[in-house]
PDB file of N, CA and C in Angstrom:
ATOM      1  N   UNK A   1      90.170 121.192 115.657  1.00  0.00           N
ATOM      2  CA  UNK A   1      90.327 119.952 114.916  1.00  0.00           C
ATOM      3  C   UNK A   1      91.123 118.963 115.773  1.00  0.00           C
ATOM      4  N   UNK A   2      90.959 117.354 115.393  1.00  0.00           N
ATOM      5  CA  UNK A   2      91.350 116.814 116.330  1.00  0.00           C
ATOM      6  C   UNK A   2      91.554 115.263 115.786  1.00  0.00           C
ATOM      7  N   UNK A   3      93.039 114.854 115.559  1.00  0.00           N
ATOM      8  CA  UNK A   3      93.293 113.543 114.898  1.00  0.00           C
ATOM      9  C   UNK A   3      92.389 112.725 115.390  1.00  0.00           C
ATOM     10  N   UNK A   4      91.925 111.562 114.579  1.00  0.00           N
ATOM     11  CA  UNK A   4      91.243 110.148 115.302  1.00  0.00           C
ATOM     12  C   UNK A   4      91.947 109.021 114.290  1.00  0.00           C
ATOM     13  N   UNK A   5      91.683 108.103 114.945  1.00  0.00           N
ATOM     14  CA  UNK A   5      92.020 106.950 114.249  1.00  0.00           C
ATOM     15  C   UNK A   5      90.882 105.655 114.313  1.00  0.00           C
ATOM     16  N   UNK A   6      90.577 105.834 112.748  1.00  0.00           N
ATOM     17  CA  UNK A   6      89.281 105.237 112.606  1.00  0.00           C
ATOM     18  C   UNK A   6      89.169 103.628 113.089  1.00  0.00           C
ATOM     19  N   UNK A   7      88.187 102.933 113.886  1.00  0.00           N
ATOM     20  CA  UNK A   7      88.116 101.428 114.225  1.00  0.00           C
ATOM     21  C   UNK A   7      86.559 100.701 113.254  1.00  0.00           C
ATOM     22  N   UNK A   8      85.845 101.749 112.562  1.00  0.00           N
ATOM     23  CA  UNK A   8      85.024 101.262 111.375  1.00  0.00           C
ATOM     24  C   UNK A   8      85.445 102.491 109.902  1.00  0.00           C
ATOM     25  N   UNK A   9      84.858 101.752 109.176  1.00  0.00           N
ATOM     26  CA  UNK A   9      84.352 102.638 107.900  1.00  0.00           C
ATOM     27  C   UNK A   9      83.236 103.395 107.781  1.00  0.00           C
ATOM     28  N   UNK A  10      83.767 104.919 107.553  1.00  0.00           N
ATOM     29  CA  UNK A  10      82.454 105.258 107.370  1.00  0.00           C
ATOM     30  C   UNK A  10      82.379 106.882 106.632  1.00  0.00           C
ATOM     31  N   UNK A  11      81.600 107.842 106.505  1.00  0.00           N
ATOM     32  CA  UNK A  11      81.118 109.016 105.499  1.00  0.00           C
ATOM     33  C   UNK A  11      81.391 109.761 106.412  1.00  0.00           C
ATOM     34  N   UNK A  12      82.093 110.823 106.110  1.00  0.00           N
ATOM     35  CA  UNK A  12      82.356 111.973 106.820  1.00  0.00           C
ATOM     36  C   UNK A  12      82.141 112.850 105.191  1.00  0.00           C
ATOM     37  N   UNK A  13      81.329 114.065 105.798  1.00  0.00           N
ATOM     38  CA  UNK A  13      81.573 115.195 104.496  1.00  0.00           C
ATOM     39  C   UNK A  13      81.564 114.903 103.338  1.00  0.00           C
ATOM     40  N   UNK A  14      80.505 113.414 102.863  1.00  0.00           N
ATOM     41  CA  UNK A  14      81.370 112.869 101.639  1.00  0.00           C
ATOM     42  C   UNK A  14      82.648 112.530 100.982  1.00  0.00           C
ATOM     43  N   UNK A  15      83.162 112.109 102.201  1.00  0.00           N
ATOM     44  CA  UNK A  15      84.579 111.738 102.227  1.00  0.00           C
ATOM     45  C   UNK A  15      84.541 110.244 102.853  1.00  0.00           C
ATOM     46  N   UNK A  16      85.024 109.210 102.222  1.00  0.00           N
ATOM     47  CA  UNK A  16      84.817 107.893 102.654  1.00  0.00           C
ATOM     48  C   UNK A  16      85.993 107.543 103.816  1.00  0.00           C
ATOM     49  N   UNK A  17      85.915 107.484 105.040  1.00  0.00           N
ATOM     50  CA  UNK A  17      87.201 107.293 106.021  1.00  0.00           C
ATOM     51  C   UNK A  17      87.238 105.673 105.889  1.00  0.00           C
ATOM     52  N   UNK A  18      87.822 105.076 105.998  1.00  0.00           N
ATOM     53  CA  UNK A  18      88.351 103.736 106.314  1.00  0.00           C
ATOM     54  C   UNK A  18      88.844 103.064 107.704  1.00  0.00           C
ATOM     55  N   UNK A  19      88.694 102.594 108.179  1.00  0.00           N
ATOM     56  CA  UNK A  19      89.043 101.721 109.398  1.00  0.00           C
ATOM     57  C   UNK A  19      90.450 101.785 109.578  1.00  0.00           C
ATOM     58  N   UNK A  20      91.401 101.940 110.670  1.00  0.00           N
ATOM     59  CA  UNK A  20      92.453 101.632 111.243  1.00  0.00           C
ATOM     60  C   UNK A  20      93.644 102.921 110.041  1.00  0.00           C
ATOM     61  N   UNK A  21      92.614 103.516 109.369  1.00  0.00           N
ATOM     62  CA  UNK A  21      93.620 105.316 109.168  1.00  0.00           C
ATOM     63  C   UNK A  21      93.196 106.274 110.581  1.00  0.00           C
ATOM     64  N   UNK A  22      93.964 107.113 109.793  1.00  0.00           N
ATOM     65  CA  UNK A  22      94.153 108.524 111.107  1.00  0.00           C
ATOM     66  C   UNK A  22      93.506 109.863 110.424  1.00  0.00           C
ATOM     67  N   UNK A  23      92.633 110.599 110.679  1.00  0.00           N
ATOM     68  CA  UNK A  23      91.684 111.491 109.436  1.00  0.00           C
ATOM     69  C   UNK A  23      92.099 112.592 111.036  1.00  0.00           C
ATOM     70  N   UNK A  24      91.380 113.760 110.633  1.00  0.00           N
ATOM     71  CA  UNK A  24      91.473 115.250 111.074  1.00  0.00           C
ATOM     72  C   UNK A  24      90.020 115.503 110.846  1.00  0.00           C
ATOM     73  N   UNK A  25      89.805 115.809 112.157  1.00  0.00           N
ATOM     74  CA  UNK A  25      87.714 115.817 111.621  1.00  0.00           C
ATOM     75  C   UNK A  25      87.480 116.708 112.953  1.00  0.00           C
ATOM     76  N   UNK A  26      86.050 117.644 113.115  1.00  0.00           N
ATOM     77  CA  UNK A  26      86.189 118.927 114.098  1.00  0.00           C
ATOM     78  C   UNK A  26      86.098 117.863 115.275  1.00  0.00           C
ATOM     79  N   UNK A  27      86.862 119.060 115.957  1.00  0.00           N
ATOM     80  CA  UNK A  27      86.575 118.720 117.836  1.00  0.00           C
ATOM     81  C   UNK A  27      84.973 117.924 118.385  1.00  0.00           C
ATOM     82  N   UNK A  28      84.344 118.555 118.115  1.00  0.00           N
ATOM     83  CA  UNK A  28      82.834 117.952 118.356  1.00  0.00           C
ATOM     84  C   UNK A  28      82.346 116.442 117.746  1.00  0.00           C
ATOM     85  N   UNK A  29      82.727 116.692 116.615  1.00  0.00           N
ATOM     86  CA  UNK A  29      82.531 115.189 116.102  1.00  0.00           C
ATOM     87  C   UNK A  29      83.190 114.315 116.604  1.00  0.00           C
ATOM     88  N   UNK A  30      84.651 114.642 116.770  1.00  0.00           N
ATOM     89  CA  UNK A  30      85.357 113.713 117.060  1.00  0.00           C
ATOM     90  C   UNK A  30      85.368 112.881 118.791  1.00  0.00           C
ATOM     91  N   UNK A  31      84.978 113.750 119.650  1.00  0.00           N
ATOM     92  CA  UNK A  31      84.533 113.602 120.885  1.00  0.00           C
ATOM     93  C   UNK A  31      83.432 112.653 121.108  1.00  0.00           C
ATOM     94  N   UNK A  32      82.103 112.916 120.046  1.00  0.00           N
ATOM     95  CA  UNK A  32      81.235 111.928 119.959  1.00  0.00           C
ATOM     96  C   UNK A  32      81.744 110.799 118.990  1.00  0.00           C
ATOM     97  N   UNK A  33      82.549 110.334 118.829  1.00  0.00           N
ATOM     98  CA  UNK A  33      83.156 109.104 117.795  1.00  0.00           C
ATOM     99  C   UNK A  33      83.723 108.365 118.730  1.00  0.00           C
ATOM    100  N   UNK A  34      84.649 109.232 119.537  1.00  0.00           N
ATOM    101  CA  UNK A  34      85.234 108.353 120.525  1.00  0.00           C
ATOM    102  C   UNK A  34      84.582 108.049 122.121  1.00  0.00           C
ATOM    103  N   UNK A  35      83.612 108.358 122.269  1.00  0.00           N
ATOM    104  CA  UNK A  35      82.614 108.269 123.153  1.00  0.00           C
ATOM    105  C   UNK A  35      81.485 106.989 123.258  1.00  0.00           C
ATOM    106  N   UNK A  36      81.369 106.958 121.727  1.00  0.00           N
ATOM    107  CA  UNK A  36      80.628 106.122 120.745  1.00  0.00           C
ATOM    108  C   UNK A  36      81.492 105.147 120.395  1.00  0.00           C
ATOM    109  N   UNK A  37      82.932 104.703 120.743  1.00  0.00           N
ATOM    110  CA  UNK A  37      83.900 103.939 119.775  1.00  0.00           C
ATOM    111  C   UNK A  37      83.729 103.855 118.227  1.00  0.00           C
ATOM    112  N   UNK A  38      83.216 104.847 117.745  1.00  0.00           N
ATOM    113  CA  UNK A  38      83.644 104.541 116.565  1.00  0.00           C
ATOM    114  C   UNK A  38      85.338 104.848 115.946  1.00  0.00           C
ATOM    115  N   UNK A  39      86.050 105.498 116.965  1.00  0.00           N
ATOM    116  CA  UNK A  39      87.307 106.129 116.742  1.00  0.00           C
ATOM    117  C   UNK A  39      87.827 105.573 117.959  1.00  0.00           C
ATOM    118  N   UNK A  40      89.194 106.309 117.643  1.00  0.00           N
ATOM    119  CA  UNK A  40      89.694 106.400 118.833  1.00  0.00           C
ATOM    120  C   UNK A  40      90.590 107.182 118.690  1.00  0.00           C
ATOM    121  N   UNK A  41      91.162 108.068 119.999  1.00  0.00           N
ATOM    122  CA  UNK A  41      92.248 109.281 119.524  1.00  0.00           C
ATOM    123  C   UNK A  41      93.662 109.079 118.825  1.00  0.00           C
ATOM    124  N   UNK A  42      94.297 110.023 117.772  1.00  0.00           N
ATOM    125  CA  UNK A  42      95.053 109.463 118.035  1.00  0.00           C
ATOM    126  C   UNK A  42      96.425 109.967 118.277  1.00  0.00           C
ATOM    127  N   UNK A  43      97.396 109.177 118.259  1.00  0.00           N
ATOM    128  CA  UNK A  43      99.002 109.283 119.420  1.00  0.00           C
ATOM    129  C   UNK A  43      99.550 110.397 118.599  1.00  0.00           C
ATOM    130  N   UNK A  44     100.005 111.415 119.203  1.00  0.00           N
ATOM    131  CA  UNK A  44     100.135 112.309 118.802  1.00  0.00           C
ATOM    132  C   UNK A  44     101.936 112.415 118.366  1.00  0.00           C
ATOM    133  N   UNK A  45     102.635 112.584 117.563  1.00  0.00           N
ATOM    134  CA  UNK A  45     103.610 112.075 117.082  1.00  0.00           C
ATOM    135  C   UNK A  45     104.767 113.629 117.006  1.00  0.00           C
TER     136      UNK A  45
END
């Protein structure tokens, strides 16, 4: 699993993510999100 921080809105799992939150979504997806900009990683705290 792997924080992102969303830069659109959009459906994960039937789960509505929102733009400019921080969600927990698998490694794989999240690699293609931020590849794709739909994400971007995020700062690990």
């Amino acid at each position: 699993m792997q924080k992102v921080k969303m830069n659109v809105q959009t459906m994960y799992h039937g789960e509505l993510l929102r733009a400019g939150k921080v969600y927990e979504v698998e490694q794989s997806t999240a690699e293609r999100w931020i590849a794709s900009k739909i994400a971007e990683e995020a700062e690990e705290e």
